[in-house]
C-alpha atoms as a PDB file:
ATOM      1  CA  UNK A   1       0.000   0.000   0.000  1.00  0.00           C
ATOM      2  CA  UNK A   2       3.021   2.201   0.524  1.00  0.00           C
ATOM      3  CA  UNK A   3       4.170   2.289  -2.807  1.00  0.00           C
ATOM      4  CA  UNK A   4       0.546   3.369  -4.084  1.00  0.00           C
ATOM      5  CA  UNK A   5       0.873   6.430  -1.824  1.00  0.00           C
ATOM      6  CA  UNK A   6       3.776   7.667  -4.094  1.00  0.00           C
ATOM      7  CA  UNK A   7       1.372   7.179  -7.051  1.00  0.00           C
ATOM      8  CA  UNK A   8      -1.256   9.577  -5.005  1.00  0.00           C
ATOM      9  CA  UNK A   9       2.254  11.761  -4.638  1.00  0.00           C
ATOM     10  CA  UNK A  10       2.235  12.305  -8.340  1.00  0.00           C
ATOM     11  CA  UNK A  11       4.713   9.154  -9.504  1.00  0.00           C
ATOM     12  CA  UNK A  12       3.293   7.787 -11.940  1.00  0.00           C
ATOM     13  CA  UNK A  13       5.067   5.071 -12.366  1.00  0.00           C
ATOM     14  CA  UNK A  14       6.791   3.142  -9.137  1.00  0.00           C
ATOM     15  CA  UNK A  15       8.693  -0.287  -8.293  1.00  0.00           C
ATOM     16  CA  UNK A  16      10.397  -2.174  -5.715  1.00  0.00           C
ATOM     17  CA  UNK A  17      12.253  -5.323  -5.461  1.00  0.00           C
ATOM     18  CA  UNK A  18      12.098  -6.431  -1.300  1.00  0.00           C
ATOM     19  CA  UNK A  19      11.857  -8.812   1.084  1.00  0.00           C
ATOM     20  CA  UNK A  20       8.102 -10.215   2.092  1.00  0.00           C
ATOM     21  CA  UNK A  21       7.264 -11.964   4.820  1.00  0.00           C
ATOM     22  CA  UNK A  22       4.476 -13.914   5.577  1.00  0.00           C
ATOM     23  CA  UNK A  23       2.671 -16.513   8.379  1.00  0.00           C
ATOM     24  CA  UNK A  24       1.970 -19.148   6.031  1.00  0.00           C
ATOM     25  CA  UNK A  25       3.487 -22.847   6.410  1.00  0.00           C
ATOM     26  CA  UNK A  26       6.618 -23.938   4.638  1.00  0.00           C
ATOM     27  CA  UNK A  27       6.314 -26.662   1.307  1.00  0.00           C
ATOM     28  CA  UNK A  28       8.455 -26.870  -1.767  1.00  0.00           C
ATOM     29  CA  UNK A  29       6.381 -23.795  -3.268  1.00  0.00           C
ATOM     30  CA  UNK A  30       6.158 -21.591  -0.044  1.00  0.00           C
ATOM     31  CA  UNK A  31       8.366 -20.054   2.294  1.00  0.00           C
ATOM     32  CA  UNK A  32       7.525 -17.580   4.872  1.00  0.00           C
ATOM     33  CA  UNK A  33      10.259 -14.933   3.819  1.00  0.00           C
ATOM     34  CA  UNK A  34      10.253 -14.347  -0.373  1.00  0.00           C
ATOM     35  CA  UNK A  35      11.537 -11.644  -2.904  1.00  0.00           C
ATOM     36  CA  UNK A  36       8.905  -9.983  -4.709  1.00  0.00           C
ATOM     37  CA  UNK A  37       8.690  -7.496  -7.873  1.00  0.00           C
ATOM     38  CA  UNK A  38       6.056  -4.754  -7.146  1.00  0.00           C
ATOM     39  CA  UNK A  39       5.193  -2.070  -9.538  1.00  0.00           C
ATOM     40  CA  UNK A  40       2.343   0.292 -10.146  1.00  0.00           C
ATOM     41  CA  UNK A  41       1.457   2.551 -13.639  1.00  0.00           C
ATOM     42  CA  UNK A  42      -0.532   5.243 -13.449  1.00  0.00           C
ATOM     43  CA  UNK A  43      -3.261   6.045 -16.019  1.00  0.00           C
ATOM     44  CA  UNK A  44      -3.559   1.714 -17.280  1.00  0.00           C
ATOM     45  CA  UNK A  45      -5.905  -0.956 -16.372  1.00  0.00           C
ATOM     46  CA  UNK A  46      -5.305  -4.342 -16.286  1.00  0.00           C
ATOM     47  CA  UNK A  47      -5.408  -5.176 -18.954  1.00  0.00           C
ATOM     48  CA  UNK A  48      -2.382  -3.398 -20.087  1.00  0.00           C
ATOM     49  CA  UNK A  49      -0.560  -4.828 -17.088  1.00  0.00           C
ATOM     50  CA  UNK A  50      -1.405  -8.219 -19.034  1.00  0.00           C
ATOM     51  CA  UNK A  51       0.096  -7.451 -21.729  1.00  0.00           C
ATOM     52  CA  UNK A  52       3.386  -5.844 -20.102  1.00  0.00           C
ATOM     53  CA  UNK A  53       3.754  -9.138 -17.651  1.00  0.00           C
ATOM     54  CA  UNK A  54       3.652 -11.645 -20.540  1.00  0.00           C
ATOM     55  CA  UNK A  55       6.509  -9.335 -22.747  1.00  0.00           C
ATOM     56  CA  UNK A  56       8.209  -8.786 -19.775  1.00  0.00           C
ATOM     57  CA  UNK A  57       8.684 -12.977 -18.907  1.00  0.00           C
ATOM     58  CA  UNK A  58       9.465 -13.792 -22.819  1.00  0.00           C
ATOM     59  CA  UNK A  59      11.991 -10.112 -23.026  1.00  0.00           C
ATOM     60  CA  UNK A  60      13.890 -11.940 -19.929  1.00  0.00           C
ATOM     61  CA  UNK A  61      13.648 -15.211 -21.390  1.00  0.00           C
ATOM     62  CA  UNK A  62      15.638 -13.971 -24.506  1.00  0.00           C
ATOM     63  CA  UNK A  63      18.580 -12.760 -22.490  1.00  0.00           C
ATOM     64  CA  UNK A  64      19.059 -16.487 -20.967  1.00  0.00           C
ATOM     65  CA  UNK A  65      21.694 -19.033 -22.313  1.00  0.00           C
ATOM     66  CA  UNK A  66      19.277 -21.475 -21.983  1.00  0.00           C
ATOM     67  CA  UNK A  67      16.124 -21.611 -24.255  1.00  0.00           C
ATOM     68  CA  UNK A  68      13.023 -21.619 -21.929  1.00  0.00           C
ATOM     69  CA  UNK A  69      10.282 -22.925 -24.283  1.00  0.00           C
ATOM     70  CA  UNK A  70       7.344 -22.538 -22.410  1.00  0.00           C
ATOM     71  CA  UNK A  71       7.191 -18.790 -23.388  1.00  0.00           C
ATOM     72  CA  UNK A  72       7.469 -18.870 -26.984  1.00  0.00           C
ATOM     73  CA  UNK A  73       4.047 -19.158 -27.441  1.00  0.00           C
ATOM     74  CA  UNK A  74       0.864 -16.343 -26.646  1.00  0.00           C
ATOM     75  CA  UNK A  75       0.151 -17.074 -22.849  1.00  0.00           C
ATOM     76  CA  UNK A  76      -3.670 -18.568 -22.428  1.00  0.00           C
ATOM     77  CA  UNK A  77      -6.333 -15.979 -21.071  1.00  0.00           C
ATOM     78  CA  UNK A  78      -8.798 -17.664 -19.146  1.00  0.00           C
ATOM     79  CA  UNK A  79     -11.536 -16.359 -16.764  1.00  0.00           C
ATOM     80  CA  UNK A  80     -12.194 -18.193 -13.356  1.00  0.00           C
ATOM     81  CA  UNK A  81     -15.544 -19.983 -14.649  1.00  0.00           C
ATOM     82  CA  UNK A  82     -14.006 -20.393 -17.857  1.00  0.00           C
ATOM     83  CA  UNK A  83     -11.093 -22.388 -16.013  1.00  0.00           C
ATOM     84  CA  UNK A  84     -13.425 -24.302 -13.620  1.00  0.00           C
ATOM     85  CA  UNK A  85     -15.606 -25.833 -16.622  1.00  0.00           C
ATOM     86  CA  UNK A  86     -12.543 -26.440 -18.204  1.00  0.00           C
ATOM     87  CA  UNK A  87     -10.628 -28.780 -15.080  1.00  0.00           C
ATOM     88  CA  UNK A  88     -13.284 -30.330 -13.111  1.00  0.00           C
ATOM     89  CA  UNK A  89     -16.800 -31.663 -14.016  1.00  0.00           C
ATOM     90  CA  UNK A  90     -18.868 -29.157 -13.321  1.00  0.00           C
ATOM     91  CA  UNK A  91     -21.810 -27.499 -15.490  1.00  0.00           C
ATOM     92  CA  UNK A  92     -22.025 -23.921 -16.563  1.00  0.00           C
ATOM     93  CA  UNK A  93     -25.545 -23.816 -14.413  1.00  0.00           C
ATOM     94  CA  UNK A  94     -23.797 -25.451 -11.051  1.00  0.00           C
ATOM     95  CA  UNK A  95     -21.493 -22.151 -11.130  1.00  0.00           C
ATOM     96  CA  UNK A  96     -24.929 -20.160 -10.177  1.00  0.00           C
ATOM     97  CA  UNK A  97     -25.801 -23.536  -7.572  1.00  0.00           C
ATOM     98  CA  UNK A  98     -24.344 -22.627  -4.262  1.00  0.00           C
ATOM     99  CA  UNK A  99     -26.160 -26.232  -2.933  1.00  0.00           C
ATOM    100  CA  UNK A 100     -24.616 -28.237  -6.247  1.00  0.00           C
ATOM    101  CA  UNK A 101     -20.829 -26.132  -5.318  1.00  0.00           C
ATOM    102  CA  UNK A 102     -20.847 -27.893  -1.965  1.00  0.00           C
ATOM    103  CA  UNK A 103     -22.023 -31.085  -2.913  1.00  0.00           C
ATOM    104  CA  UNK A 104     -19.421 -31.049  -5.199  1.00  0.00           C
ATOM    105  CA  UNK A 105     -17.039 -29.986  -3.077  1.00  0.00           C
ATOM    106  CA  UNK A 106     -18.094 -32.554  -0.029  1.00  0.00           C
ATOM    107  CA  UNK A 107     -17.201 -35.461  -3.234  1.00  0.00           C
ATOM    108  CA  UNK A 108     -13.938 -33.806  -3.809  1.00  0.00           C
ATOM    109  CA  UNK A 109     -13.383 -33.620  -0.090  1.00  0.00           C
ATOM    110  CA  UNK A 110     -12.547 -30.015  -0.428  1.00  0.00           C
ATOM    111  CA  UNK A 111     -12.573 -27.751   3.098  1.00  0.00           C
ATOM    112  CA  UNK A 112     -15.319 -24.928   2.627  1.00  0.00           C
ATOM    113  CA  UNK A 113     -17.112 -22.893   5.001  1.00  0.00           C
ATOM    114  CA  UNK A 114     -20.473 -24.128   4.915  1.00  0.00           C
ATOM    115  CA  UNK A 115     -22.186 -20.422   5.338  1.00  0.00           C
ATOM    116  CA  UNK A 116     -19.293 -19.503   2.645  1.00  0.00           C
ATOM    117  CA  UNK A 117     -21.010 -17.355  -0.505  1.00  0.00           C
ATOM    118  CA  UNK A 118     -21.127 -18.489  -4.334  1.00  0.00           C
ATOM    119  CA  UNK A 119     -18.158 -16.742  -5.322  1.00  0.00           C
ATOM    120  CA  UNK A 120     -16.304 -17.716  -2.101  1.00  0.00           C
ATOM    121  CA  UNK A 121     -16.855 -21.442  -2.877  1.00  0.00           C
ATOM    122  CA  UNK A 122     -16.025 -20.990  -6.418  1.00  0.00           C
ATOM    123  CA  UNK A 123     -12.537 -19.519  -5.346  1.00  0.00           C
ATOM    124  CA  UNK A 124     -11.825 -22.563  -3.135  1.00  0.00           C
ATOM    125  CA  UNK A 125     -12.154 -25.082  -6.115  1.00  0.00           C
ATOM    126  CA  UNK A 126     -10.273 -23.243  -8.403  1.00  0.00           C
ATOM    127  CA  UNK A 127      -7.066 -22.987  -5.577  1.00  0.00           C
ATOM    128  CA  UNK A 128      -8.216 -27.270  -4.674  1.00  0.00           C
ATOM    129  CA  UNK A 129      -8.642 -28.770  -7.946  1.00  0.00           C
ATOM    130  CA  UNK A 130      -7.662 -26.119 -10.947  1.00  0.00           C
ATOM    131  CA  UNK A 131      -4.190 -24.015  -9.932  1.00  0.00           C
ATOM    132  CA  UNK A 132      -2.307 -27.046 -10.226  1.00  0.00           C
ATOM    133  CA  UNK A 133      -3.313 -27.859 -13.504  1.00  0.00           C
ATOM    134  CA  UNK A 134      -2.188 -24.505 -15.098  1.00  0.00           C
ATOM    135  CA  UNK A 135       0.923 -26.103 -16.262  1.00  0.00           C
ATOM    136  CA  UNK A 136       1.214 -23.634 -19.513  1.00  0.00           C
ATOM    137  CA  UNK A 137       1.305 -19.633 -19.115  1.00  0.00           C
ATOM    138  CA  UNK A 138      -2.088 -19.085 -18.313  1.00  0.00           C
ATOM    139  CA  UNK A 139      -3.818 -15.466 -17.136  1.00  0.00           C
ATOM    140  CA  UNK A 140      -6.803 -16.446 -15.068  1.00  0.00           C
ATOM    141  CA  UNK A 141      -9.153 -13.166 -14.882  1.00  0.00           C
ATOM    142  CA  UNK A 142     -12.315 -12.323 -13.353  1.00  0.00           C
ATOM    143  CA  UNK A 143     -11.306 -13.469  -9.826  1.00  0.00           C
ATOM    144  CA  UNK A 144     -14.570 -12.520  -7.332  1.00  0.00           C
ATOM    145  CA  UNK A 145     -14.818  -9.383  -5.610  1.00  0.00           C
ATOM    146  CA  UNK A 146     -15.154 -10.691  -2.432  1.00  0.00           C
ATOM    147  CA  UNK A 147     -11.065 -12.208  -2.462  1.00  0.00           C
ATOM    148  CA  UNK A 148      -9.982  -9.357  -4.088  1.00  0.00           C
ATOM    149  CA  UNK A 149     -10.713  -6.403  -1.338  1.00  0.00           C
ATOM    150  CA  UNK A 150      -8.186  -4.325  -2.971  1.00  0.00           C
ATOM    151  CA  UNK A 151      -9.088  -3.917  -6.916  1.00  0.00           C
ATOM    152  CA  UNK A 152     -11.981  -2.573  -8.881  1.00  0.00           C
ATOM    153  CA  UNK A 153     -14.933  -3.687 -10.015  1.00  0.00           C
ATOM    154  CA  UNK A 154     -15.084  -4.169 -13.619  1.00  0.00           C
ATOM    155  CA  UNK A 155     -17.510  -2.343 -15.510  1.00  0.00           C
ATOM    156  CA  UNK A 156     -19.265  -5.074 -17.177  1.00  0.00           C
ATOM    157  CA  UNK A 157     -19.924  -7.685 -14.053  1.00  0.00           C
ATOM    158  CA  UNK A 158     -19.558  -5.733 -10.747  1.00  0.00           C
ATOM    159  CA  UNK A 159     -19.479  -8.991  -9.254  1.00  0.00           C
ATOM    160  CA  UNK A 160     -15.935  -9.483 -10.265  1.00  0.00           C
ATOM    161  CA  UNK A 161     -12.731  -7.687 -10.035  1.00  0.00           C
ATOM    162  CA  UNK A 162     -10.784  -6.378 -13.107  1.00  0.00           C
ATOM    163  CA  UNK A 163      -7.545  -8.701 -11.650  1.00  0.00           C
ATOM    164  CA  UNK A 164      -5.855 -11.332 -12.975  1.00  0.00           C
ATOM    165  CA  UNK A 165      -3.240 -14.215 -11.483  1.00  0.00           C
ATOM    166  CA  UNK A 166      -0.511 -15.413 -13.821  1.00  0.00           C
ATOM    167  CA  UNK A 167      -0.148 -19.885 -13.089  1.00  0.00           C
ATOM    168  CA  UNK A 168       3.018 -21.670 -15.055  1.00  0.00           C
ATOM    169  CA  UNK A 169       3.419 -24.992 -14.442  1.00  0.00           C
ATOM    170  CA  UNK A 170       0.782 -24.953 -11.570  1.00  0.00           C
ATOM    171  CA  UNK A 171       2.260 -22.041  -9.864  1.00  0.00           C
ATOM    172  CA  UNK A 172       0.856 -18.734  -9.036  1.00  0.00           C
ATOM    173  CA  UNK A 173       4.043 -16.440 -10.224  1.00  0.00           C
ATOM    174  CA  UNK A 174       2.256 -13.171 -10.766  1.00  0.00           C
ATOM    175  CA  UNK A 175      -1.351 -11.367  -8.604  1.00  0.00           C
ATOM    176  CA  UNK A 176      -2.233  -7.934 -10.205  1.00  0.00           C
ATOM    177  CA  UNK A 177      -5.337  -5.995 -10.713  1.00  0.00           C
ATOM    178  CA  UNK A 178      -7.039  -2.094 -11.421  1.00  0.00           C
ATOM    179  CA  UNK A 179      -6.865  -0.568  -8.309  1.00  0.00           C
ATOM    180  CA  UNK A 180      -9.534   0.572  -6.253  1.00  0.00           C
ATOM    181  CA  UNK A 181      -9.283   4.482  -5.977  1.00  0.00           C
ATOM    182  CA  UNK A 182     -12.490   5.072  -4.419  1.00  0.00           C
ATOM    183  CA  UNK A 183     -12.090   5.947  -0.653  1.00  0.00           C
ATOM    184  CA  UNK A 184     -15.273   5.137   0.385  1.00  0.00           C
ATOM    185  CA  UNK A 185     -15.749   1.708  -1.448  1.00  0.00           C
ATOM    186  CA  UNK A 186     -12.455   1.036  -0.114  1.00  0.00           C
ATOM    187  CA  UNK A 187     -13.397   1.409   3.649  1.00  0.00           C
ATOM    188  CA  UNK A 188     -16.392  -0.621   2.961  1.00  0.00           C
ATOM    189  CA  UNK A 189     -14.196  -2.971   2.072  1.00  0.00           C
ATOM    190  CA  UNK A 190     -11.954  -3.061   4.745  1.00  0.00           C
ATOM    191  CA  UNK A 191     -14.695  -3.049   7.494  1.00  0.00           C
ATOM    192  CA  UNK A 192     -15.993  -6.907   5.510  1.00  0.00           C
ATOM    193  CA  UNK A 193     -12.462  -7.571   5.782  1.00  0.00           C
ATOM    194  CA  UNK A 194     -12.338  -6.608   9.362  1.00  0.00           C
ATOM    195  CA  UNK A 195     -15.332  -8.728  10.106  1.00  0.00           C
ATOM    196  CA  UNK A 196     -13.643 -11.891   8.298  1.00  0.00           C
ATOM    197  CA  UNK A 197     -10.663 -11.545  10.703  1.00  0.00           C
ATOM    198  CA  UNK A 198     -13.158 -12.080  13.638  1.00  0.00           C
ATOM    199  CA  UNK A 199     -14.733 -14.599  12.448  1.00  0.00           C
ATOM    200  CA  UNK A 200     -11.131 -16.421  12.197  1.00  0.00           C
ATOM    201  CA  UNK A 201     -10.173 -15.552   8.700  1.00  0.00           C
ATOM    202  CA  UNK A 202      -6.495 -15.899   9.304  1.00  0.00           C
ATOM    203  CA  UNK A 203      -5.859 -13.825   5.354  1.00  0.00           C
ATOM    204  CA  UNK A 204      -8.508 -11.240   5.786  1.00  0.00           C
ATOM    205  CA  UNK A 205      -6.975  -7.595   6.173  1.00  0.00           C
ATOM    206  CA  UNK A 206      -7.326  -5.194   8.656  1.00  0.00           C
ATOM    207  CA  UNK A 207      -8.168  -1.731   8.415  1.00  0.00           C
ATOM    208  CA  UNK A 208      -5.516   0.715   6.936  1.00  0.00           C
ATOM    209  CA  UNK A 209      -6.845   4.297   8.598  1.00  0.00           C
ATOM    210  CA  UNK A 210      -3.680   6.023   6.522  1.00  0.00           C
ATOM    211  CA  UNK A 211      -4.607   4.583   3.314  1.00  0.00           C
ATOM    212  CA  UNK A 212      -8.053   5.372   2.983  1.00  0.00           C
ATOM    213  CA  UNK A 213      -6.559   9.314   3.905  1.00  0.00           C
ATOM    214  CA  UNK A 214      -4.018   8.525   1.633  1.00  0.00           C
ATOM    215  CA  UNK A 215      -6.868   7.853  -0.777  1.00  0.00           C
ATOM    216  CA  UNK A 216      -9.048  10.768  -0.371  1.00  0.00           C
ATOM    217  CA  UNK A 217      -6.406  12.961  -1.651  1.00  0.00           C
ATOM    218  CA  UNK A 218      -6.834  11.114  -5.069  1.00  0.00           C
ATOM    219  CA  UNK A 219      -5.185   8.449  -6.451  1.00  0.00           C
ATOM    220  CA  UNK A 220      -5.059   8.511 -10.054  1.00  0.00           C
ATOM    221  CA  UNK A 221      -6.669   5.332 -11.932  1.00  0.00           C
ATOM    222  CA  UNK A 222      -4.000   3.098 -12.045  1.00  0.00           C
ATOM    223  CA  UNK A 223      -2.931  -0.926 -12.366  1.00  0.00           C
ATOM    224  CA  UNK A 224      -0.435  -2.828 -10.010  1.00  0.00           C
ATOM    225  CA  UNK A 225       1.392  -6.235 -10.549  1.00  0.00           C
ATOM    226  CA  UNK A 226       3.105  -8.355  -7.952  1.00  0.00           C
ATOM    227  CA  UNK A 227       5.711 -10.847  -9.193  1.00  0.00           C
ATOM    228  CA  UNK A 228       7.564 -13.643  -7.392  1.00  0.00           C
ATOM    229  CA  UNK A 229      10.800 -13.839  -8.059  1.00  0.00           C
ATOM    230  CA  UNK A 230      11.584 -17.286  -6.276  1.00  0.00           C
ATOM    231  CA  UNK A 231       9.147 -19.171  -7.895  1.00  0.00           C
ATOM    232  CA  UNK A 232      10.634 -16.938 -10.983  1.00  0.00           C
ATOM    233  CA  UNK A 233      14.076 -17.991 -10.455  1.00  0.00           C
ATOM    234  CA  UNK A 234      12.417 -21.689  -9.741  1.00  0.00           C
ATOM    235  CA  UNK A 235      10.962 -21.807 -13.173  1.00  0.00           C
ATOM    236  CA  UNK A 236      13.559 -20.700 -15.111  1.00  0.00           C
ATOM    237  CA  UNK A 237      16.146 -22.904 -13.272  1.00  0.00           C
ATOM    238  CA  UNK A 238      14.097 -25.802 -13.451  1.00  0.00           C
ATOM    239  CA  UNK A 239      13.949 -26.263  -9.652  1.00  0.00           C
ATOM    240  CA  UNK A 240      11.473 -28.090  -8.440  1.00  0.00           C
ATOM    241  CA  UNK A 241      11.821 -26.893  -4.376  1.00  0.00           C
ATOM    242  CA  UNK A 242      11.694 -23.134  -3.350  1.00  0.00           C
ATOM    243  CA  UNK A 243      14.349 -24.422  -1.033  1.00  0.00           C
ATOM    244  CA  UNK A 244      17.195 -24.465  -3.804  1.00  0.00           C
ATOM    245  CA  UNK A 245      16.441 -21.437  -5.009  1.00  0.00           C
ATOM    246  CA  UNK A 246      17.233 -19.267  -1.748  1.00  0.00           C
ATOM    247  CA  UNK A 247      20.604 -18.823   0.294  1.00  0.00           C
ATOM    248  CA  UNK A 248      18.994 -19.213   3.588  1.00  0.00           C
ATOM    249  CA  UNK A 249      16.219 -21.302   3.603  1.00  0.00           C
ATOM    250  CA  UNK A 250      13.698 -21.700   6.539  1.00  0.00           C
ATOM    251  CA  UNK A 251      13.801 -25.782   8.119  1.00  0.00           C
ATOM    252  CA  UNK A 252      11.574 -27.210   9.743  1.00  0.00           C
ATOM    253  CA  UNK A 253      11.809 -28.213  13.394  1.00  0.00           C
ATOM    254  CA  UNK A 254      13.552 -31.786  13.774  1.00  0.00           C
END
């Protein structure tokens, strides 16, 4: 959120390459501390940032002494339904079935709140059964609005966000998405988030007093990417553990 109070500052365009840190559980894809690529543009959507992500992997590629395949061709452009229909079994009309979703995801023995919403649901089979098969450059779009607190509607469905994850060889290696420059939408947002934290949602945000001030002073419609450079650097190395791709890697207790 910092670096989106330069954009309000009049930068247009910002970056930075740091450390993140994070309470999540360690695996061969995760690892509580990473290095992440985070820029903002000022006056784009999404859309554009699409577009800029996918010549920005193959540009990089090019420079390598070894070939890296996998990018020579257009990336895939999915939506989130699209993807769903596409991996599991389900019917276009079971995506509008909240009873059908957790039926289906009771067979699949997938975790789910059981007062969770449609879209909430929907998000939880795409991460169980779909991520992992996104072995090819894919840009999955149209994530819900209610897991993406931070990005704008779009225009056409307000249901969903104008965002869009980047998956390569059943990865997530890239989260970015039109930002959200309405102050007041935005503290709406943060008080459902608020109200997900105490009702034990471990991911849910709290609320950022500074940035909704930040906010009111205008922030200029603009579109943000987040890249991981581990699982980057894992990809292009071949590497199948997160482990051998960092100089001090976290262990586990013995």
């Amino acid at each position: 959120l910092y670096l989106k109070r330069l954009v309000v500052g009049g930068f247009e365009k910002v970056f930075e390459i740091n450390r993140n840190f994070r309470n999540e559980g360690l695996s061969t894809r995760h690892n509580p501390e990473f290095t992440m690529l985070e820029f903002y543009t000022a006056y784009v959507d999404s859309d554009f940032q699409i577009k800029f992500v996918e010549k920005m992997f193959k540009t990089i590629t090019k420079s390598l002494p070894q070939k890296i395949n996998i990018f020579k061709k257009a990336f895939h452009k999915l939506t989130m339904d699209e993807a769903i229909l596409q991996f599991t079994s389900l019917k276009k009309k079971d995506l509008k079935d909240a009873k059908k979703l957790k039926e289906f995801c009771k067979a699949e023995k997938i975790k789910t709140d059981a007062k969770g919403s449609l879209a909430i649901i929907k998000n939880e089979i795409f991460e169980a059964l779909v991520e992992e098969k996104l072995i090819e450059p894919t840009f999955i779009t149209e994530y819900p609005i209610e897991v993406s607190p931070l990005a704008r509607a779009s225009t056409v469905n307000p249901e969903v966000a104008e965002r869009f994850e980047l998956f390569i060889d059943g990865k997530e290696i890239a989260n970015g998405f039109s930002e959200l420059n309405d102050p007041e939408e935005q503290a709406e947002r943060f008080k459902d988030q608020v109200a997900k934290k105490d009702s034990g949602d471990n991911e849910a945000m709290h609320f950022d007093k500074d940035y909704i001030e930040a906010l009111e002073h205008g922030l200029a419609p603009c579109a943000g990417v987040g890249i991981g450079i581990d699982r980057l650097t894992m990809l292009i190395t071949g590497t199948e553990s997160i482990r051998d791709v960092l100089l001090f890697p976290q262990l586990k207790n013995k």
